[in-house]
C-alpha atoms as a PDB file:
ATOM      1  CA  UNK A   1      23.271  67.703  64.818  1.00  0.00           C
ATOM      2  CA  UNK A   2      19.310  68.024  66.115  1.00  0.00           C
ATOM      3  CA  UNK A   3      18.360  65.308  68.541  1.00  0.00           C
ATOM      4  CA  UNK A   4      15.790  62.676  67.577  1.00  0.00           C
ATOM      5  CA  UNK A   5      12.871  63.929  68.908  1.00  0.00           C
ATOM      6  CA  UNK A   6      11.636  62.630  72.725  1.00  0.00           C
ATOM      7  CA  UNK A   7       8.818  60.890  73.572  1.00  0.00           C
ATOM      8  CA  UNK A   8       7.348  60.491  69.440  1.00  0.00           C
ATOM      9  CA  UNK A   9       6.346  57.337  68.986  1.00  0.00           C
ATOM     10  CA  UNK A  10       5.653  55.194  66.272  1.00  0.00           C
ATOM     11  CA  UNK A  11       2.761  54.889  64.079  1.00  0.00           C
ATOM     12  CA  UNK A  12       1.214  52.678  61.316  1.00  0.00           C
ATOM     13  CA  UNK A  13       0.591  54.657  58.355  1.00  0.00           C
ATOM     14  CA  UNK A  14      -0.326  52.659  54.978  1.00  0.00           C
ATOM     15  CA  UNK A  15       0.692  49.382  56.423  1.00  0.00           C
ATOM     16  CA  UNK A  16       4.219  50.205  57.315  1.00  0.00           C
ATOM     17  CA  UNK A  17       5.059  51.104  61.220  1.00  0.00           C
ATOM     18  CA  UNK A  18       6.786  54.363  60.777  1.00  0.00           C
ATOM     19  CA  UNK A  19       9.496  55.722  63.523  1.00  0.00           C
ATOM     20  CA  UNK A  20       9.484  59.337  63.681  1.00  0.00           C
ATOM     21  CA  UNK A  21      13.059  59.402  63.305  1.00  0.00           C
ATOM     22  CA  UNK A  22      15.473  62.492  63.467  1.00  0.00           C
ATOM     23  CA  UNK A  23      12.985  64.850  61.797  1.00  0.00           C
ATOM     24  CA  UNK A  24       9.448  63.467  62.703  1.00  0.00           C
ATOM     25  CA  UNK A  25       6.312  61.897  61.425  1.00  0.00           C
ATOM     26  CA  UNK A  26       5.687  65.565  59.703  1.00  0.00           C
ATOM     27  CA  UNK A  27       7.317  68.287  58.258  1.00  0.00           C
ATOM     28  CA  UNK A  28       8.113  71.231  60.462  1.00  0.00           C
ATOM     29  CA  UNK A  29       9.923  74.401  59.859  1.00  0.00           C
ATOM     30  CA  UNK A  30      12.013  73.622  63.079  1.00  0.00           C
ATOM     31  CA  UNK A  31      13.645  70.449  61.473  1.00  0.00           C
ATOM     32  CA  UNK A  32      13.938  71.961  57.735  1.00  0.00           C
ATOM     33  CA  UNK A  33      16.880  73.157  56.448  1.00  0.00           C
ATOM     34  CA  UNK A  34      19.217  71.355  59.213  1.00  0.00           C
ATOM     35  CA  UNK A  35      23.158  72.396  58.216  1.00  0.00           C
ATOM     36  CA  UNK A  36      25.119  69.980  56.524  1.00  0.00           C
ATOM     37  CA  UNK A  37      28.666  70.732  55.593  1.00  0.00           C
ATOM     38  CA  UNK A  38      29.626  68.494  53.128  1.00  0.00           C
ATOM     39  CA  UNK A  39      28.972  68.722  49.300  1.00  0.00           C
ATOM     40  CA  UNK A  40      26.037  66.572  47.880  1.00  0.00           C
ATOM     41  CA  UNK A  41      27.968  66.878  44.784  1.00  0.00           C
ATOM     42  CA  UNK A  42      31.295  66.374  42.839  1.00  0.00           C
ATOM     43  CA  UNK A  43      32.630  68.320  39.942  1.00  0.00           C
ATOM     44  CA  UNK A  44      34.446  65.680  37.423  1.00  0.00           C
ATOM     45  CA  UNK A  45      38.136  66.091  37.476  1.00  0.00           C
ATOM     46  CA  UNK A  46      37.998  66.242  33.692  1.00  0.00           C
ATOM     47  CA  UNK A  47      35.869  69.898  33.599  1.00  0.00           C
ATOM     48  CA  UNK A  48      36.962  71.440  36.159  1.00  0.00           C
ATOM     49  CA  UNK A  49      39.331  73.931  35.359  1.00  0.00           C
ATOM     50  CA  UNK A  50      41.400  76.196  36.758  1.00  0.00           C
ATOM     51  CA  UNK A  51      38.649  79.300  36.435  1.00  0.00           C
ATOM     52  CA  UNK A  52      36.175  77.377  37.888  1.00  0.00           C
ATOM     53  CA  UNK A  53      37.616  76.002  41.092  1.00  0.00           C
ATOM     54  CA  UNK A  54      38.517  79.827  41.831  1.00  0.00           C
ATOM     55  CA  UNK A  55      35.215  79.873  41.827  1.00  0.00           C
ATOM     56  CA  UNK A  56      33.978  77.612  43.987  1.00  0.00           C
ATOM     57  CA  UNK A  57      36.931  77.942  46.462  1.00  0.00           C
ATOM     58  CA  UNK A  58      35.976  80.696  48.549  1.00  0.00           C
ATOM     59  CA  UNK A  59      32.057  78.385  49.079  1.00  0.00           C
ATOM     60  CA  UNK A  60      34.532  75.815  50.560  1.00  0.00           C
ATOM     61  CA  UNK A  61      37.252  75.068  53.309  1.00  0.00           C
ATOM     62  CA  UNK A  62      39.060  72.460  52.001  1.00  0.00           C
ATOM     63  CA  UNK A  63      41.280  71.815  48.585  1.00  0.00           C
ATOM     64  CA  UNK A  64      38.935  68.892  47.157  1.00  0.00           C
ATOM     65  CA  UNK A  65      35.677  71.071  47.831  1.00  0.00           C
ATOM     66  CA  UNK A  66      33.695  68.670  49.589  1.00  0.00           C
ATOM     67  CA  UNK A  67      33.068  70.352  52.461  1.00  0.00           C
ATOM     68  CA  UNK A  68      30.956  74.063  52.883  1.00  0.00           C
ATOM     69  CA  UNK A  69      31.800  76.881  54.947  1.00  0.00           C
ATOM     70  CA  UNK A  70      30.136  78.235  57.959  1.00  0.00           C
ATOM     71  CA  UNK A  71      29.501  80.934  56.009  1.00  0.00           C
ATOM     72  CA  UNK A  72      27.806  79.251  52.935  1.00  0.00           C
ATOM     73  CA  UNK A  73      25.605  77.168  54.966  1.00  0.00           C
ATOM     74  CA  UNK A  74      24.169  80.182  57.044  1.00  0.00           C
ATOM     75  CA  UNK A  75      23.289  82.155  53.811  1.00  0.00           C
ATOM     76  CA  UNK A  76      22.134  78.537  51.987  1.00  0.00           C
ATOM     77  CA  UNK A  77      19.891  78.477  55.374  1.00  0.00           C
ATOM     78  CA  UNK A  78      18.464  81.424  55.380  1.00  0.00           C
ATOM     79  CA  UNK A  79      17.504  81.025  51.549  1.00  0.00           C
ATOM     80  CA  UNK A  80      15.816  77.543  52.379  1.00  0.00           C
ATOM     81  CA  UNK A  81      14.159  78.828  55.193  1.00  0.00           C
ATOM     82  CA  UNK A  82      12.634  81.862  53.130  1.00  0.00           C
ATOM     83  CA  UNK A  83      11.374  79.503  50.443  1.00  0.00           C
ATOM     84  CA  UNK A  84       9.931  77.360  52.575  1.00  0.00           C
ATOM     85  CA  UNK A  85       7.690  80.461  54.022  1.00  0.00           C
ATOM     86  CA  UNK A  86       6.919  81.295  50.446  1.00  0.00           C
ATOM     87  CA  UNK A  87       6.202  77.656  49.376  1.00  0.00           C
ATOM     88  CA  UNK A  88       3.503  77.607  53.190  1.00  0.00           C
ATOM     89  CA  UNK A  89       2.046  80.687  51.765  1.00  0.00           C
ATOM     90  CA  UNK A  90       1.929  79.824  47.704  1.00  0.00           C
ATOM     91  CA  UNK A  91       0.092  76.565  48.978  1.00  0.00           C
ATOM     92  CA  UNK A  92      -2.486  78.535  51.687  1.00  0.00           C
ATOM     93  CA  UNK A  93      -4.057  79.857  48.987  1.00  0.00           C
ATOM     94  CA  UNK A  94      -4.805  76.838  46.755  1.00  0.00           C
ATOM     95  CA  UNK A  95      -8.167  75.946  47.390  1.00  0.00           C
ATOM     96  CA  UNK A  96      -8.826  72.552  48.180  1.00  0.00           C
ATOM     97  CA  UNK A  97     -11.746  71.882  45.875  1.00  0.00           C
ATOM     98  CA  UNK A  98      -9.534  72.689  42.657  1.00  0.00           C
ATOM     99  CA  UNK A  99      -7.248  70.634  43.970  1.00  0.00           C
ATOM    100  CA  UNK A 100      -9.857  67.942  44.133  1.00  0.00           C
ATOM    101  CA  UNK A 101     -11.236  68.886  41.040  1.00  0.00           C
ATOM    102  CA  UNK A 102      -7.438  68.197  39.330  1.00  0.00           C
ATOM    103  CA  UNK A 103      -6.690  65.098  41.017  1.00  0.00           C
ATOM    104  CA  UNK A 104      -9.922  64.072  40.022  1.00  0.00           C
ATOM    105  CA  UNK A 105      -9.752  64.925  37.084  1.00  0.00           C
ATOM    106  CA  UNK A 106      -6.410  62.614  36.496  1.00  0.00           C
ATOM    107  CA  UNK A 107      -7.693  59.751  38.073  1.00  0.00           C
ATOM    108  CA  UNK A 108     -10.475  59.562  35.865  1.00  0.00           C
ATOM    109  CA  UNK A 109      -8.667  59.451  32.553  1.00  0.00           C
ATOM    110  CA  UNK A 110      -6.294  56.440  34.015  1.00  0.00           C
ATOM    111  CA  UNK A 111      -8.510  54.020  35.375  1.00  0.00           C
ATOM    112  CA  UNK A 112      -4.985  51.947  36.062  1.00  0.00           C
ATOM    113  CA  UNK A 113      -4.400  53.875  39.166  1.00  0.00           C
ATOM    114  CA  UNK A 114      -6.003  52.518  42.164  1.00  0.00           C
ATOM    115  CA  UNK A 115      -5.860  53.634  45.920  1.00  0.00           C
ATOM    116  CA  UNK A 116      -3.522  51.682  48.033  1.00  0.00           C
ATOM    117  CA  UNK A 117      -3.907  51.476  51.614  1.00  0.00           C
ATOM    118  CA  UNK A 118      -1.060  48.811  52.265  1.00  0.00           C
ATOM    119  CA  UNK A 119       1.940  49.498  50.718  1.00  0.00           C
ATOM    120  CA  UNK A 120       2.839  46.037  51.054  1.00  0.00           C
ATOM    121  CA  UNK A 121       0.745  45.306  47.934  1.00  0.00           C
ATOM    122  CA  UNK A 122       3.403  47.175  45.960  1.00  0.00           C
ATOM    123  CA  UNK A 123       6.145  44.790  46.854  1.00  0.00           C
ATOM    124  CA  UNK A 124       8.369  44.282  44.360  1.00  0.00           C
ATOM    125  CA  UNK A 125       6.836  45.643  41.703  1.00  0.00           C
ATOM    126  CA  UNK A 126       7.296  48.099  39.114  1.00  0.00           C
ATOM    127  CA  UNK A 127       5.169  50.881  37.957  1.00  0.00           C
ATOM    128  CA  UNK A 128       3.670  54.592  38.630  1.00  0.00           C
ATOM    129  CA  UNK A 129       2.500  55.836  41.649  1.00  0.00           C
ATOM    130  CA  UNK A 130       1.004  59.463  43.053  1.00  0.00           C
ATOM    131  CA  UNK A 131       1.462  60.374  46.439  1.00  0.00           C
ATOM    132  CA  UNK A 132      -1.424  63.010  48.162  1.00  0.00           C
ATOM    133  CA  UNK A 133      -0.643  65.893  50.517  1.00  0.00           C
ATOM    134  CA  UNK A 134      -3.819  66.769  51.249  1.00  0.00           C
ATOM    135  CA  UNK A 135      -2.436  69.360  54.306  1.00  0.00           C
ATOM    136  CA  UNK A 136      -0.929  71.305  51.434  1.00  0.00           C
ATOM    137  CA  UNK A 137      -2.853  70.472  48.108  1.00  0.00           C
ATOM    138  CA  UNK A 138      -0.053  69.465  46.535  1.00  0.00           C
ATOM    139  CA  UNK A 139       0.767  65.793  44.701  1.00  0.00           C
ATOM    140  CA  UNK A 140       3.916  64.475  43.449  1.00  0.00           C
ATOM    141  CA  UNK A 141       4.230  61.891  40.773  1.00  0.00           C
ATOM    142  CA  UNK A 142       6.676  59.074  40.512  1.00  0.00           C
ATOM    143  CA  UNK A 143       8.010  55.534  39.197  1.00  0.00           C
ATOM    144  CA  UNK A 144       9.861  52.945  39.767  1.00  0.00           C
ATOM    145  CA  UNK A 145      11.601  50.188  37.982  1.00  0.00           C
ATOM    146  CA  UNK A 146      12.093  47.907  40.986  1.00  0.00           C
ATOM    147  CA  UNK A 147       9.832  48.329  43.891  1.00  0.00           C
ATOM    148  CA  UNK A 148       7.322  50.750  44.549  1.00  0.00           C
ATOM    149  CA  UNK A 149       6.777  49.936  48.178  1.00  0.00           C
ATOM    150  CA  UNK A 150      10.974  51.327  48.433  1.00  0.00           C
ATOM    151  CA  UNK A 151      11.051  54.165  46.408  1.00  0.00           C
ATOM    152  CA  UNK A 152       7.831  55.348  48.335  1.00  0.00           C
ATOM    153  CA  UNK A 153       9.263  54.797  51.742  1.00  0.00           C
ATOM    154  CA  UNK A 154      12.480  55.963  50.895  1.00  0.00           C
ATOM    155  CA  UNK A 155      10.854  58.927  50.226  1.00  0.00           C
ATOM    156  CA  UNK A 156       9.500  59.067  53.722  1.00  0.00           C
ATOM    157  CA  UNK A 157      12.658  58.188  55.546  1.00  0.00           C
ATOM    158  CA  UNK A 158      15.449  60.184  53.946  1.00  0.00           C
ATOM    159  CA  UNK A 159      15.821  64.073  53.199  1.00  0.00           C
ATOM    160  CA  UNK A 160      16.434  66.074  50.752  1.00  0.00           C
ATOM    161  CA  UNK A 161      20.424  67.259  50.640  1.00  0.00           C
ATOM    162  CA  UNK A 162      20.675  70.409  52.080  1.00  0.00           C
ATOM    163  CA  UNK A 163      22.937  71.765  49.172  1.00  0.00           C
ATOM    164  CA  UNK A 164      20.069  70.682  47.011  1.00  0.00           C
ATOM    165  CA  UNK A 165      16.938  71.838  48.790  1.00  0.00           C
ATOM    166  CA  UNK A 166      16.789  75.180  46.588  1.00  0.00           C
ATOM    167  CA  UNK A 167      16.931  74.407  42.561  1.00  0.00           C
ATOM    168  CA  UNK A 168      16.764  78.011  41.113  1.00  0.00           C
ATOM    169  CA  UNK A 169      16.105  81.100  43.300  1.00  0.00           C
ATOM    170  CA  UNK A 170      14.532  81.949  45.989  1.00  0.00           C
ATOM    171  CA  UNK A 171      11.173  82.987  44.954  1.00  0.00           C
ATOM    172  CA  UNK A 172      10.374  80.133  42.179  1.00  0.00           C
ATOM    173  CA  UNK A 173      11.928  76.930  43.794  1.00  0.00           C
ATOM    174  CA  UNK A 174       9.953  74.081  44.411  1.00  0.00           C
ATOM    175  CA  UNK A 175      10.149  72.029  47.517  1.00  0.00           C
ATOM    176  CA  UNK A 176      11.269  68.722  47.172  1.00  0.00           C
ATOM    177  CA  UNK A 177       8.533  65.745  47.623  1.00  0.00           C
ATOM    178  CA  UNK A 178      11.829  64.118  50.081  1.00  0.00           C
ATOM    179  CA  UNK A 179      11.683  67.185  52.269  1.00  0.00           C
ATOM    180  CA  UNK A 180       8.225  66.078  53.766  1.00  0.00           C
ATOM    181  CA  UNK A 181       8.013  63.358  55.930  1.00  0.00           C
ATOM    182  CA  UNK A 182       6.039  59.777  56.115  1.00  0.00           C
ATOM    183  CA  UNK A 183       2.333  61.426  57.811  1.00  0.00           C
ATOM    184  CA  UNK A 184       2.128  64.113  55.162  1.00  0.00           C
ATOM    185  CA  UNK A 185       1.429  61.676  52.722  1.00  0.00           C
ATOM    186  CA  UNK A 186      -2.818  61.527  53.018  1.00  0.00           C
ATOM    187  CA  UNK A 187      -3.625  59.519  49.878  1.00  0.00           C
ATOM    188  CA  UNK A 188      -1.523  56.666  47.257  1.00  0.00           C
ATOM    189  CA  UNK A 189      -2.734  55.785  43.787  1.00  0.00           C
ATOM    190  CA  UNK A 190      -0.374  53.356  41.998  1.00  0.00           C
ATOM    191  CA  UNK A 191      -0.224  51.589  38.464  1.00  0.00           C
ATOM    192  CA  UNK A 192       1.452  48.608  37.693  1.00  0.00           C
ATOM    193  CA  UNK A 193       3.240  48.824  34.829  1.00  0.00           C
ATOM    194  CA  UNK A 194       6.757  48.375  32.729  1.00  0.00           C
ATOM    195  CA  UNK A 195       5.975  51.522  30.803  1.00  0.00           C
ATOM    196  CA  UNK A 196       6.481  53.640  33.952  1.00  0.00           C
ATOM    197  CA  UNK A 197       8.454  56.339  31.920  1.00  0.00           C
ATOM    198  CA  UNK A 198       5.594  56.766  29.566  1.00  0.00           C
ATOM    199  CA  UNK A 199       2.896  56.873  31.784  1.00  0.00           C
ATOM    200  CA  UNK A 200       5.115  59.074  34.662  1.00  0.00           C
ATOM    201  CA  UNK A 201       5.085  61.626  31.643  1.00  0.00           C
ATOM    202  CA  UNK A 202       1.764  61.633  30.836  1.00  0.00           C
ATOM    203  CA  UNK A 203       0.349  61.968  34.490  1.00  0.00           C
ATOM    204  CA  UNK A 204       2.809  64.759  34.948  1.00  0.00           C
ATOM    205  CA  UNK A 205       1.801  66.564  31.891  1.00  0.00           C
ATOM    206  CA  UNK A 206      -1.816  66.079  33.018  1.00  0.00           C
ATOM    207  CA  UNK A 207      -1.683  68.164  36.137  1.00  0.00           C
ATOM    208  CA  UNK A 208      -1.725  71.670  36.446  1.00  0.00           C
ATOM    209  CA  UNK A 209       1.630  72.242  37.684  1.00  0.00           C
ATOM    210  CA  UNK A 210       0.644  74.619  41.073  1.00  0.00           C
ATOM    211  CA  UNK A 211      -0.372  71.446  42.383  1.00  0.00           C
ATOM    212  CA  UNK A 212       2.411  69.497  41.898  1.00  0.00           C
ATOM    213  CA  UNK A 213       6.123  68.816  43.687  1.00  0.00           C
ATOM    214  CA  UNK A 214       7.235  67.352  40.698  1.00  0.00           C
ATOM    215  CA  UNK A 215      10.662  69.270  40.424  1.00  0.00           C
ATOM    216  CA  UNK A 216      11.181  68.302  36.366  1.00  0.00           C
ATOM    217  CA  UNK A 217       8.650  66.353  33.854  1.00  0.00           C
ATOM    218  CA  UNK A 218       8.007  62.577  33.966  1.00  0.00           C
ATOM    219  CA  UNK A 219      10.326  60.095  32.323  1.00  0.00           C
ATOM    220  CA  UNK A 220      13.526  58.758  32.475  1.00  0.00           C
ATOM    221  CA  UNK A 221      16.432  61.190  32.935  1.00  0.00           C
ATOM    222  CA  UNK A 222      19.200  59.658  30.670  1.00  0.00           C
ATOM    223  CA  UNK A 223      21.873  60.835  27.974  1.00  0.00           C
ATOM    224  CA  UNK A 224      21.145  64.028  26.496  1.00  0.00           C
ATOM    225  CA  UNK A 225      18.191  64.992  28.543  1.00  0.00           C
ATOM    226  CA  UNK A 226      19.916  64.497  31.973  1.00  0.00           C
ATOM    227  CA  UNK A 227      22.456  66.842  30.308  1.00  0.00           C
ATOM    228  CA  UNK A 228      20.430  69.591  29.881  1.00  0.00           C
ATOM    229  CA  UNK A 229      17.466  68.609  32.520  1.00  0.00           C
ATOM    230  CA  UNK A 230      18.147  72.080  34.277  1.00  0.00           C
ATOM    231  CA  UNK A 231      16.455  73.894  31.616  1.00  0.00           C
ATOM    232  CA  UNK A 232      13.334  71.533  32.555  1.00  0.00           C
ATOM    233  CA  UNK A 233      13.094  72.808  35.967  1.00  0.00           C
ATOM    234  CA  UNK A 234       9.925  73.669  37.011  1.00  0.00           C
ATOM    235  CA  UNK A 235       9.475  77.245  38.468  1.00  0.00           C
ATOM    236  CA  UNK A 236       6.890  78.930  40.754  1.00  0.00           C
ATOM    237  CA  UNK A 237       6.228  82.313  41.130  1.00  0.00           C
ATOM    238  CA  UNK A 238       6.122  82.728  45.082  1.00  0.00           C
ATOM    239  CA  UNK A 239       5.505  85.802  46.609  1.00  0.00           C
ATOM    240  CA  UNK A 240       5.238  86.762  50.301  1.00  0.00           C
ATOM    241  CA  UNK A 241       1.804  86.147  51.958  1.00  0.00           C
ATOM    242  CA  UNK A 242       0.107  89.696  52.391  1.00  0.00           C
ATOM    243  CA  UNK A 243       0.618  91.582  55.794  1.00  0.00           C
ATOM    244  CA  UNK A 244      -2.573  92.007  57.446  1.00  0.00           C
ATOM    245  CA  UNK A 245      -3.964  95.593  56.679  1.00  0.00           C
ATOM    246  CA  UNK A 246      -3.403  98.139  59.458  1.00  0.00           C
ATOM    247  CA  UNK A 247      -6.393 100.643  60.143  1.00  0.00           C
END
């Protein structure tokens, strides 16, 4: 397990005094993708058959499949780790002022969205909110039902699974808005509201999708669409950033 990092201290960001934590105030390729045996998910008793835990066996070491092997995590690694260099270099070349231009663009057409500088405003209450990564032109779009002031900081102080940080391959999986950290977060709109499925939908279908770490569209994720949600998933076509030409 890495070490919380020395000497980092902490910092107010958006009204809330942030500790760096195990993996920082920002995300780093040093502190992404850090192993973690055990299964972020379990396979119902009542479909798994006898076919499909000889599949998954060998990924495991022990009889309940709940915890990886040495050998699945280093290859899950290295995947994560070559995404993440493809996602650096799909975002590089976004330029800033269509980004802008898109966010813009959004904000206009819902005048309910407002900047928030103190996230203690959002205490407690329910409704839509946007978070800016200005570093990396990129926005992600969410709700809550509850408390928008938790769901955004929970966002900042947990991780993404490291089982889960790759949804489809390599070269067309999007990184996961939990996989950044508190300090990548530049800018906050939020919209109070107890239609936050409708309106998450309808800002996520308003965005070009380049610029967005929404993983699936807006909305909530019940009954027969969380069955199926995997044919929602968003996909990027990432390609290597271009070797520097050699004379």
């Amino acid at each position: 397990m890495a070490a919380r990092l020395p000497g980092t201290p902490p910092v107010e960001h958006f009204g809330e005094l942030i500790r760096p934590g195990k993996y920082g105030h920002c995300l780093t390729r040093e502190m992404y993708a850090l192993v973690n045996k055990k299964s972020s998910t379990r396979i119902p008793e009542h479909i798994m058959t006898d076919e499909l835990r000889a599949y998954l066996a060998p990924h495991y070491e022990d009889a309940e499949l709940t915890i990886r092997t040495d050998e699945f995590c280093r290859r899950h690694r290295e995947m994560a780790l070559e995404n993440f260099d493809l996602n650096m270099a799909f975002f590089a070349q976004i330029p800033q002022e269509s980004f802008d231009e898109a966010l813009g663009e959004m904000l206009r057409k819902n005048k309910r969205l407002r900047p928030v500088t103190d996230l203690k405003t959002l205490d407690g209450e329910w409704g839509v909110y946007v978070l800016v990564l200005d570093e990396y032109r990129q926005a992600y779009i969410g709700q809550s039902s509850w408390d928008m002031r938790k769901r955004i900081k929970a966002h900042w102080t947990g991780t993404k699974q490291f089982d889960r940080l790759l949804w489809g391959g390599v070269e067309e999986s999007v990184m996961s808005i939990d996989s950044f950290r508190a300090l990548d977060t530049t800018r906050i709109f939020a919209a109070r509201t107890i239609n936050y499925d409708a309106m998450e939908a309808r800002l996520v279908r308003s965005v070009p999708p380049d610029y967005l770490l929404n993983r699936i569209g807006g909305g909530a994720v019940t009954g027969l669409r969380g069955m199926f949600i995997s044919a929602e998933m968003k996909r990027r076509g990432l390609v290597p950033a271009e070797a520097p030409g050699i004379d």
